[in-house]
Protein backbone atom coordinates (compact mmCIF):
# COMPACT_ATOMS: atom_id res chain seq x y z
CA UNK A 1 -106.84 49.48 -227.06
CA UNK A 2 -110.45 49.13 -225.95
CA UNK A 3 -109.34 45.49 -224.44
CA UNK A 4 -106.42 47.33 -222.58
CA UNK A 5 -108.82 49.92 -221.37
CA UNK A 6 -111.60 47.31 -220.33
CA UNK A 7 -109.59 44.34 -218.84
CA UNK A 8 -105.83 45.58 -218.71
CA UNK A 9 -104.81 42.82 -221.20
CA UNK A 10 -103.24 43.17 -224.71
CA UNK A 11 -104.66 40.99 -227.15
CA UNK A 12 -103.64 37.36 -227.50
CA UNK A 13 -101.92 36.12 -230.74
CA UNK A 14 -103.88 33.67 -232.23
CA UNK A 15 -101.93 32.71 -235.65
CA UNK A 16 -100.58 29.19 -235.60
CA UNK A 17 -100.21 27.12 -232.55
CA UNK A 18 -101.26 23.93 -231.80
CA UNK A 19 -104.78 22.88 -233.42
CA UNK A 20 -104.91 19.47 -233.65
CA UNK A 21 -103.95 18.05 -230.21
CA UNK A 22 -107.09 18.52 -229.21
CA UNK A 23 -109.04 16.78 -231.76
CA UNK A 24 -106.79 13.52 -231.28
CA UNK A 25 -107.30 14.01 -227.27
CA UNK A 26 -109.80 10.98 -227.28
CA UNK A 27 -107.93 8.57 -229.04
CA UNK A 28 -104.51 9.40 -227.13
CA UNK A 29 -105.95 8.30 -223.65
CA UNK A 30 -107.52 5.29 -225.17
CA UNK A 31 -104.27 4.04 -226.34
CA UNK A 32 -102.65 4.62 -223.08
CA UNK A 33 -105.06 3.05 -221.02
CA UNK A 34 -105.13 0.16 -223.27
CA UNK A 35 -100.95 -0.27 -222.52
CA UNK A 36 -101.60 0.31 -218.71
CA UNK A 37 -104.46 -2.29 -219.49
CA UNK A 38 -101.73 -5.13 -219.81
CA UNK A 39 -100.63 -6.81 -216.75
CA UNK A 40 -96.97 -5.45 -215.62
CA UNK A 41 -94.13 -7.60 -216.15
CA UNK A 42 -90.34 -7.47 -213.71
CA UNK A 43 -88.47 -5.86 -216.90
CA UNK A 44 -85.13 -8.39 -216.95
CA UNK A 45 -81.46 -6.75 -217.74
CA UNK A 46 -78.40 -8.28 -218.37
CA UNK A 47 -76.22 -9.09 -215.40
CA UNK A 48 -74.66 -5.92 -214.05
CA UNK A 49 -71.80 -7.82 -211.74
CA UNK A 50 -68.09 -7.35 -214.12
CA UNK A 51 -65.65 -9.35 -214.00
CA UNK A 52 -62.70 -7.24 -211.90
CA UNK A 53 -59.98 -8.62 -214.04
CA UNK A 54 -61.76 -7.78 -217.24
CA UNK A 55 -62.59 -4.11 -216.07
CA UNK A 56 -58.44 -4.02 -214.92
CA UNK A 57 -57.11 -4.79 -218.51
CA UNK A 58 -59.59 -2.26 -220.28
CA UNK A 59 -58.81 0.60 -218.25
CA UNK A 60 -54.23 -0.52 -217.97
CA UNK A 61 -55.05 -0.89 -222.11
CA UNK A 62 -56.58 2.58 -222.30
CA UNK A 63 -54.59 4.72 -220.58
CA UNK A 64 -51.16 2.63 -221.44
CA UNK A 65 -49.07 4.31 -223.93
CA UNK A 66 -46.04 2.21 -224.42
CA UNK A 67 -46.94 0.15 -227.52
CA UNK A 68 -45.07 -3.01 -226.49
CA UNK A 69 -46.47 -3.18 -222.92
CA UNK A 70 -50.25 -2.55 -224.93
CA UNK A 71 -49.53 -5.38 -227.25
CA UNK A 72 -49.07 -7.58 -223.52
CA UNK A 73 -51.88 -6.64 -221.76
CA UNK A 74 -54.26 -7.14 -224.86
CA UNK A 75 -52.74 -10.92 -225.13
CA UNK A 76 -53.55 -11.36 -221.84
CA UNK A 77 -57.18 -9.96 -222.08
CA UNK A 78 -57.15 -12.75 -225.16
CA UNK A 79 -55.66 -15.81 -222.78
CA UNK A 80 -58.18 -14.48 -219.89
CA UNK A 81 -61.54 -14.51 -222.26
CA UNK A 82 -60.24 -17.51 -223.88
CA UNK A 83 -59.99 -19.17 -220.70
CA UNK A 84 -63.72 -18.60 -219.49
CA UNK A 85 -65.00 -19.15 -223.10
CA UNK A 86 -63.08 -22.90 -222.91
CA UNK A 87 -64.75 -23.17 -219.34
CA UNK A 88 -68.10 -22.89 -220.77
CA UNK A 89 -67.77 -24.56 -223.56
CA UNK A 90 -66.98 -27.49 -220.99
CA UNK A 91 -70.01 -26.75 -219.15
CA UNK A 92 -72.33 -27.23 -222.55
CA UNK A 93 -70.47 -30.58 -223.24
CA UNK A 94 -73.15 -33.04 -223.49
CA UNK A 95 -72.08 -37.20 -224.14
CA UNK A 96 -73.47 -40.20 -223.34
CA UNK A 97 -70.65 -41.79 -221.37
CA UNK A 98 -70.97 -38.23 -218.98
CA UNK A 99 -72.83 -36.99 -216.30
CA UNK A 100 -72.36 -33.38 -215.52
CA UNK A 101 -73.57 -31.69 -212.45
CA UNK A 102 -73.66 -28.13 -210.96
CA UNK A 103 -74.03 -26.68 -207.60
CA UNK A 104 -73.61 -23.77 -205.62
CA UNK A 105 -74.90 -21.54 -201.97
CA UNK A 106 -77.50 -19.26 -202.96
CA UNK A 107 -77.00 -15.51 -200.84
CA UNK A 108 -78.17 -15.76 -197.15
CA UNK A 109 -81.94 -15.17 -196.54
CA UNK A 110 -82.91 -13.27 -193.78
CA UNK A 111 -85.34 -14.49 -191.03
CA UNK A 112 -88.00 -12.37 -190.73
CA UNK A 113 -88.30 -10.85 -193.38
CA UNK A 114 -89.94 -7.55 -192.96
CA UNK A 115 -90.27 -4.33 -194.81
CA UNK A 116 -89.54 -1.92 -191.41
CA UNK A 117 -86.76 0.24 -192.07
CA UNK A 118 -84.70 -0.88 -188.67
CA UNK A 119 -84.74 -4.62 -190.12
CA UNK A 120 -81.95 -3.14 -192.21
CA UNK A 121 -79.76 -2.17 -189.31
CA UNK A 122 -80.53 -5.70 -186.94
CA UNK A 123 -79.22 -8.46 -187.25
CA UNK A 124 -81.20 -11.76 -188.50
CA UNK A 125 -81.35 -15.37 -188.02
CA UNK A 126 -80.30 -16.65 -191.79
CA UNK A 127 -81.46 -19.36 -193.95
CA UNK A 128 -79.53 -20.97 -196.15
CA UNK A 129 -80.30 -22.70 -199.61
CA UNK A 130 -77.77 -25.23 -201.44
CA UNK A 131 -79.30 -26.31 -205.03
CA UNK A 132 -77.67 -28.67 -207.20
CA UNK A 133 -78.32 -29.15 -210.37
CA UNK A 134 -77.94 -32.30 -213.02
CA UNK A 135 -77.01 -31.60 -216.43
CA UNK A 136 -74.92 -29.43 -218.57
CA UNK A 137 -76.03 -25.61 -219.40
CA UNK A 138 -78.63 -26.85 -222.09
CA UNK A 139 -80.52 -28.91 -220.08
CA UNK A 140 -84.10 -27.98 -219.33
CA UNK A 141 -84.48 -26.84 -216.10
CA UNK A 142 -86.88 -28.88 -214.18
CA UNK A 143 -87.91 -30.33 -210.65
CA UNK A 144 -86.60 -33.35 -212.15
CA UNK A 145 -83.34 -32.54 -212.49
CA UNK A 146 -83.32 -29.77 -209.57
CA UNK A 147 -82.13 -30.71 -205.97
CA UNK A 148 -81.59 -27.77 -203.19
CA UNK A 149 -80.61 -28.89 -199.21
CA UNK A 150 -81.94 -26.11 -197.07
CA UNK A 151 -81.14 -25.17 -193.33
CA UNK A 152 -80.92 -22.28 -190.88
CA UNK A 153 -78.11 -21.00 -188.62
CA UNK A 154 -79.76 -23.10 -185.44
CA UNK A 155 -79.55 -26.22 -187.17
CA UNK A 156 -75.86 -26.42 -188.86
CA UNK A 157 -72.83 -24.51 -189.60
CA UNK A 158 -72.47 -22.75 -193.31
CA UNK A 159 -69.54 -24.60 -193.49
CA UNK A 160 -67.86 -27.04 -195.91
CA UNK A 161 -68.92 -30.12 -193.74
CA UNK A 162 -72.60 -29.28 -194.32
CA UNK A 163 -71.82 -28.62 -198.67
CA UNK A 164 -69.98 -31.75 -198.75
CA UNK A 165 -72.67 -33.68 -196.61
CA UNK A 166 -75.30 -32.66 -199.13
CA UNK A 167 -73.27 -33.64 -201.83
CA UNK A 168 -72.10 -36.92 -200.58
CA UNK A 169 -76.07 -37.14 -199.57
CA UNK A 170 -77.17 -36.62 -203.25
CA UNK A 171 -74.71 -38.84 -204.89
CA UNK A 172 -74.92 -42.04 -202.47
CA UNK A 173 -78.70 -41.87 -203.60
CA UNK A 174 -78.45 -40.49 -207.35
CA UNK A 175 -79.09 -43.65 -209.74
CA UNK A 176 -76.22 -43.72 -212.58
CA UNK A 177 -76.74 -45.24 -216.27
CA UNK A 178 -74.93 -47.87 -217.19
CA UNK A 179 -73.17 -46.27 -219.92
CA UNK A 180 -71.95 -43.57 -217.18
CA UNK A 181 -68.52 -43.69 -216.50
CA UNK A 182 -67.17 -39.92 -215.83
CA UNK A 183 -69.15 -37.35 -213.38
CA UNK A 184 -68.46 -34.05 -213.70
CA UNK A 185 -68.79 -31.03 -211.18
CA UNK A 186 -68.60 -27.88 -211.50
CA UNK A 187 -68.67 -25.42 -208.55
CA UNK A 188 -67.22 -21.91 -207.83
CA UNK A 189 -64.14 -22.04 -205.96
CA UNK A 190 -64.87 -20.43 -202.71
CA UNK A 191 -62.46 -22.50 -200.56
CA UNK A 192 -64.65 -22.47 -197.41
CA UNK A 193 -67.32 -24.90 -199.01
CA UNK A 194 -66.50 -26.06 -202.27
CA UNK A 195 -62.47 -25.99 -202.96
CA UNK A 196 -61.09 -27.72 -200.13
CA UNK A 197 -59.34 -31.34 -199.34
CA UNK A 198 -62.62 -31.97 -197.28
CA UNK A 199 -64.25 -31.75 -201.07
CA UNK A 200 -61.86 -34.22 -202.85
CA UNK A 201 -61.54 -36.87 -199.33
CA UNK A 202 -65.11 -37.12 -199.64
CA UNK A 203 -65.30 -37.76 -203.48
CA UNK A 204 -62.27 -40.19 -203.08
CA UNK A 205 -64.31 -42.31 -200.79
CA UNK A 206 -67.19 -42.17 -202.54
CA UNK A 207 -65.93 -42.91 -205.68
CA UNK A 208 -63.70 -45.55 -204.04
CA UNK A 209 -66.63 -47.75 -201.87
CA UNK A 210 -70.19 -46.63 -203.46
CA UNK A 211 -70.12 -45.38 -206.21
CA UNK A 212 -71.42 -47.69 -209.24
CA UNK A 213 -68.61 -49.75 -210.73
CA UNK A 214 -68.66 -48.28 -214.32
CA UNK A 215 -68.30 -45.00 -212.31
CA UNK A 216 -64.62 -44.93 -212.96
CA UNK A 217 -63.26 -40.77 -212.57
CA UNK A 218 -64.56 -37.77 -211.19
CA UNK A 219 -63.89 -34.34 -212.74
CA UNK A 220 -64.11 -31.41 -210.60
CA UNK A 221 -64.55 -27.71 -212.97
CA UNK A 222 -63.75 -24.46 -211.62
CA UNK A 223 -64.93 -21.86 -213.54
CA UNK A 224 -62.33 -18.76 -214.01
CA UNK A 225 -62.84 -15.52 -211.11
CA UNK A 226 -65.35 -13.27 -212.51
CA UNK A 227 -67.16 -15.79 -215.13
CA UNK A 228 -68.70 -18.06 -212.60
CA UNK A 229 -72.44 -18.06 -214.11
CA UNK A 230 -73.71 -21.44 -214.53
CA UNK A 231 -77.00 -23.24 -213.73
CA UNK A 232 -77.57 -22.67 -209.99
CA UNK A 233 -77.75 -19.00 -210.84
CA UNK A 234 -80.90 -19.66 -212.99
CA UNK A 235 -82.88 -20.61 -210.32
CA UNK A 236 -81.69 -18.81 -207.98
CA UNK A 237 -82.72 -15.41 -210.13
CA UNK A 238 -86.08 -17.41 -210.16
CA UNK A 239 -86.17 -17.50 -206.56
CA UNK A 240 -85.34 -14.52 -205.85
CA UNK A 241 -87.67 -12.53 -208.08
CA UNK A 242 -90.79 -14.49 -206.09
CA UNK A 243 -89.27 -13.20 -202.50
CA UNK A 244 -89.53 -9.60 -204.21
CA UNK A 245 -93.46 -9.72 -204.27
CA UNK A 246 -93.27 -11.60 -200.72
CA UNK A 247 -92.63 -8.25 -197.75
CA UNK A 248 -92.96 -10.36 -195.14
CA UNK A 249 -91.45 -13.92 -194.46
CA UNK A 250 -91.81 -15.28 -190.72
CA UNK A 251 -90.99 -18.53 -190.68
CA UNK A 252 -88.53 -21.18 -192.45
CA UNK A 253 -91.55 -23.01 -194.06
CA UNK A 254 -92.63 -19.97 -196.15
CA UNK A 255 -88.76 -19.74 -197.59
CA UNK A 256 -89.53 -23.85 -198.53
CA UNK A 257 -92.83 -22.88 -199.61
CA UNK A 258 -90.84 -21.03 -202.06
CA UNK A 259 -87.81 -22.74 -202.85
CA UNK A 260 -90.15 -25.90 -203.60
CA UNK A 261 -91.53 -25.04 -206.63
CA UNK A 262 -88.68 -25.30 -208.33
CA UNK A 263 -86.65 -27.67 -206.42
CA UNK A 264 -86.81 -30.97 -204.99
CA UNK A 265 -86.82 -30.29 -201.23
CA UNK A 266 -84.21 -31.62 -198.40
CA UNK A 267 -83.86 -30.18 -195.04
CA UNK A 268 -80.58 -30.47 -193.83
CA UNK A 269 -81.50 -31.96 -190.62
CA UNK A 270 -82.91 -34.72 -191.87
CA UNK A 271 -80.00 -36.23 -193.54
CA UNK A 272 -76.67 -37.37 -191.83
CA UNK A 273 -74.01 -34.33 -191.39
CA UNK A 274 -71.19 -35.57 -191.29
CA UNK A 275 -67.25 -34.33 -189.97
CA UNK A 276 -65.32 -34.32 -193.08
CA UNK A 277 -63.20 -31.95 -191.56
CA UNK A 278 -61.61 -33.81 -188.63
CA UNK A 279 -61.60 -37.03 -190.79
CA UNK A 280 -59.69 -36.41 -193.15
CA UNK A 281 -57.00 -34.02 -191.06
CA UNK A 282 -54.85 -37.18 -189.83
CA UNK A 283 -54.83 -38.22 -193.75
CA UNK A 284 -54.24 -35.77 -196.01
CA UNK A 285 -51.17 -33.12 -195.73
CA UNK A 286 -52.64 -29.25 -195.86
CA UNK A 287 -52.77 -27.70 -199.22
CA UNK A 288 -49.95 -25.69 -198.12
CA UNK A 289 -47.70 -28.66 -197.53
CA UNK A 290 -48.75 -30.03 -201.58
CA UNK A 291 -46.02 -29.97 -204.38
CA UNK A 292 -48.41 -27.68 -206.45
CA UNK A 293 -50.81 -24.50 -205.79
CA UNK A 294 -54.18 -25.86 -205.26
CA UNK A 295 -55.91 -22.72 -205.17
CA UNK A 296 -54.69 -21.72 -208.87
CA UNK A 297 -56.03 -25.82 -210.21
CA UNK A 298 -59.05 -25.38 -212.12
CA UNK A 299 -59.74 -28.98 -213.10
CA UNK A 300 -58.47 -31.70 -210.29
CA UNK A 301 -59.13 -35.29 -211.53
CA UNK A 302 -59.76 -38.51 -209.13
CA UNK A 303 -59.50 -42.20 -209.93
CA UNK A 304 -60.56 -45.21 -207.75
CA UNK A 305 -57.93 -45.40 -204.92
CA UNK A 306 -57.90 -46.77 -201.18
CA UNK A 307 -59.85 -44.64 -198.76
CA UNK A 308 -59.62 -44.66 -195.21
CA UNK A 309 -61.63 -40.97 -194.46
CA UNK A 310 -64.29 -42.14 -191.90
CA UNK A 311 -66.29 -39.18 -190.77
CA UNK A 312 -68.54 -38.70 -188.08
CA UNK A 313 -72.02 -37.43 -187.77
CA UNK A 314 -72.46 -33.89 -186.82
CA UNK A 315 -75.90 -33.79 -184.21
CA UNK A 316 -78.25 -31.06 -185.61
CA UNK A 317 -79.76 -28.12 -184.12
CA UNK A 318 -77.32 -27.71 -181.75
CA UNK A 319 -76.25 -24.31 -182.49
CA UNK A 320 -77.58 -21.13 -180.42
CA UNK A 321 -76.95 -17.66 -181.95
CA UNK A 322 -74.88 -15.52 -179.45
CA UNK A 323 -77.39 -12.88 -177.07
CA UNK A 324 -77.14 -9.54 -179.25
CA UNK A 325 -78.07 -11.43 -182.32
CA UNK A 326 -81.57 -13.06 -180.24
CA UNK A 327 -82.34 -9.60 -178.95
CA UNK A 328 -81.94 -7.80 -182.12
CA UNK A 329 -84.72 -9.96 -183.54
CA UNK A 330 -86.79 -10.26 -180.78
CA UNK A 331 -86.42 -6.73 -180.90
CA UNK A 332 -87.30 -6.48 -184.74
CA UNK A 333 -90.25 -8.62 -183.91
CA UNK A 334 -91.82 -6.86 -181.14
CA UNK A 335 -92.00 -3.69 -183.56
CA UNK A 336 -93.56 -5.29 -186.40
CA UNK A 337 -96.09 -7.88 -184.42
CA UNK A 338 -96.09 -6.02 -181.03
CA UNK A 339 -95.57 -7.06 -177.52
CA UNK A 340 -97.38 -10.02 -177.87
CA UNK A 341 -95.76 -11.81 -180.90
CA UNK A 342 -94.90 -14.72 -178.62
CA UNK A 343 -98.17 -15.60 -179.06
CA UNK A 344 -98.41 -16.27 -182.70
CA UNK A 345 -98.13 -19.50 -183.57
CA UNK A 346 -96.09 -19.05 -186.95
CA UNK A 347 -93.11 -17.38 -184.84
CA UNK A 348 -92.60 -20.25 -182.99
CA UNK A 349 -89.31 -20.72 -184.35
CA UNK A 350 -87.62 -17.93 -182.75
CA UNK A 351 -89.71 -18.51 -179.59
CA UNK A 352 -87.95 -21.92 -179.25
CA UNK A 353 -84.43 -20.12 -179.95
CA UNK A 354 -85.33 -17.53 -177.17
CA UNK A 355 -85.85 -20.52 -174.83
CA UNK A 356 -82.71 -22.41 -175.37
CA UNK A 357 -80.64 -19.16 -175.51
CA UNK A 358 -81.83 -18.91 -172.00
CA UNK A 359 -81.67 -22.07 -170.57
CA UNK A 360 -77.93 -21.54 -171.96
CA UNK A 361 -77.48 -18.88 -169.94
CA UNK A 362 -78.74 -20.12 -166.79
CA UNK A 363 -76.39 -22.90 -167.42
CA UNK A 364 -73.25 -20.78 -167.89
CA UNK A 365 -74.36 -18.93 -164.70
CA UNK A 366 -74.46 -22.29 -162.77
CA UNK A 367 -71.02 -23.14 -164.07
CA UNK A 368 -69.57 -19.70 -163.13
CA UNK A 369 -71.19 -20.34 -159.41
CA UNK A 370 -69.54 -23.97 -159.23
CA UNK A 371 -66.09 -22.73 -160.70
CA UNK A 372 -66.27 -19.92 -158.23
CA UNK A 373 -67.10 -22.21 -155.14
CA UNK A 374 -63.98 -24.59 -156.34
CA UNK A 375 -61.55 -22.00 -156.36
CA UNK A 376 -62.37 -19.92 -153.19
CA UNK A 377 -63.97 -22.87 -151.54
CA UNK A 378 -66.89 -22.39 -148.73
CA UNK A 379 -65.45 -20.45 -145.97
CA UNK A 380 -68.03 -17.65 -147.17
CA UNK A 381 -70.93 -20.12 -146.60
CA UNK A 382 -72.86 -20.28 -143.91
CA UNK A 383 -75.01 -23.52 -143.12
CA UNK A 384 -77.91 -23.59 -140.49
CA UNK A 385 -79.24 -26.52 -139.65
């Protein structure tokens, strides 16, 4: 009561509680800062992309009651995992009388790279990165075996004459043992670059008129939709996890910077790009016109044959972005350098696509004025001598 009177509290209970926290107090930070002591490691999960056809015959098995149309749809979950499980066990086949290869487009880079918050509403100039890679899944991974053809939107099309260049590019110089005498590829099967007749043409003549003679088929693997992980992938996770600790990338040179050390380097406008595309047109009937489904073949085969698929070269850097695309990033750039980023020497790349976007322009206003002076003539014109 006295406490009450004096202070206006009632007396604090004291029996049990915590008493030893505080004698371990010492030893609990030391432990902690001897974890935050470490250096910090990118923690690495398990891929969290599902195959869509996988996630489909889970949930139609789940919620299906019939017991006979449950017994179907858990054969064809078998035949389906089956299927992908036969497709890598093709891409670990290892023998001496095969060479396997692998190659695939890694996800369009975006030039500049910048942390401000409006470069994720503008649009970008991209880079692009094509990495093949020789050997099956258990090879080592090194620059030795590595090869990635890079390029930007200014320079070619992300088309399939530019894949099929680079892979007519890398096996016209790739040196083949003697005791070689399949080659095997394996690609996803996105039609616009990899599953095409532009893809096959090309192997046919190059398997036809270079290749080595003891070269004597050419396997081509699609994986099955959804299980499309092979080697590429690797390095492109590699890649990728070094442009995380990168916020700003201004130039093409810092994405080769990159990309180099892990990869043995080829712009694309160095080597010869050729048009597949019109070449082979004249010879080869549409996929559409074929006695079979081409999109639904998962392992096309190719023997020596006559070739008469004579391509020509594609001229480089030739390509100008359209208008709202070169103002959006000089517009991204002017916020992140200032007013004055035309005079940085590193962004000279999209200084020289500013120019010839507007020496485009002049042109196309020249060609208006001279279409417009053809069709009214030059009554409107007055000469003074």
């Amino acid at each position: 009561m006295r406490r009450f009177y004096e202070k206006g509290e009632m007396a604090k209970e004291r029996r049990g509680g915590d008493r030893k926290s505080q004698k371990f107090e010492e030893k609990r930070k030391a432990v902690q800062t001897f974890i935050e002591s470490f250096k910090a490691e990118e923690s690495h999960y398990c891929r969290t992309d599902v195959c869509s056809t996988c996630l489909l015959l889970d949930e139609n098995i789940k919620k299906e009651t019939n017991a006979e149309i449950k017994n179907k749809l858990i054969i064809e979950k078998r035949v389906h995992r089956l299927r992908f499980k036969a497709f890598y066990e093709i891409l670990r086949e290892q023998r001496s009388d095969l060479l396997t290869m692998s190659f695939d487009c890694q996800k369009n880079l975006g030039l500049p790279k910048v942390p401000d918050q409006s470069a994720y509403y503008s649009r970008q100039y991209n880079f692009y990165n094509f990495t093949i890679v020789v050997g099956s899944s258990k090879a080592k991974l090194t620059k030795d075996n590595i090869f990635s053809y890079v390029w930007n939107e200014t320079s070619h099309n992300k088309g399939n004459n530019a894949i099929i260049s680079a892979v007519h590019h890398f096996l016209t110089n790739l040196e083949f043992k003697e005791e070689i005498k399949v080659l095997r590829i394996v690609a996803d099967g996105c039609s616009g670059q990899n599953k095409n007749t532009g893809m096959l043409a090309m192997l046919g003549k190059w398997l036809t008129i270079e290749a080595a003679r003891h070269v004597k088929k050419v396997e081509i693997i699609f994986p099955v939709v959804g299980h499309s992980f092979i080697p590429p992938d690797r390095i492109f996770a590699q890649i990728e996890k070094d442009l995380k600790k990168r916020e700003v990338i201004s130039s093409p040179e810092q994405y080769q910077e990159i990309i180099t050390q892990y990869c043995k380097l080829t712009p694309l406008d160095t080597i010869a790009v050729q048009d597949w595309k019109s070449a082979y047109a004249p010879i080869i009937k549409p996929t559409t016109s074929w006695h079979l489904q081409f999109q639904k073949c998962k392992r096309p085969l190719q023997k020596k044959s006559i070739t008469m698929v004579i391509p020509d070269v594609i001229p480089a850097n030739q390509i100008i972005p359209n208008k709202a695309k070169v103002t959006d990033v000089s517009n991204l750039l002017k916020k992140h350098y200032g007013e004055q980023w035309k005079d940085i020497e590193t962004l000279a790349f999209y200084k020289t696509i500013e120019a010839r976007r507007s020496e485009q322009e002049d042109l196309e206003e020249i060609s208006e004025i001279s279409n417009d002076l053809c069709e009214n003539g030059f009554d409107d014109v007055n000469l003074i001598v």
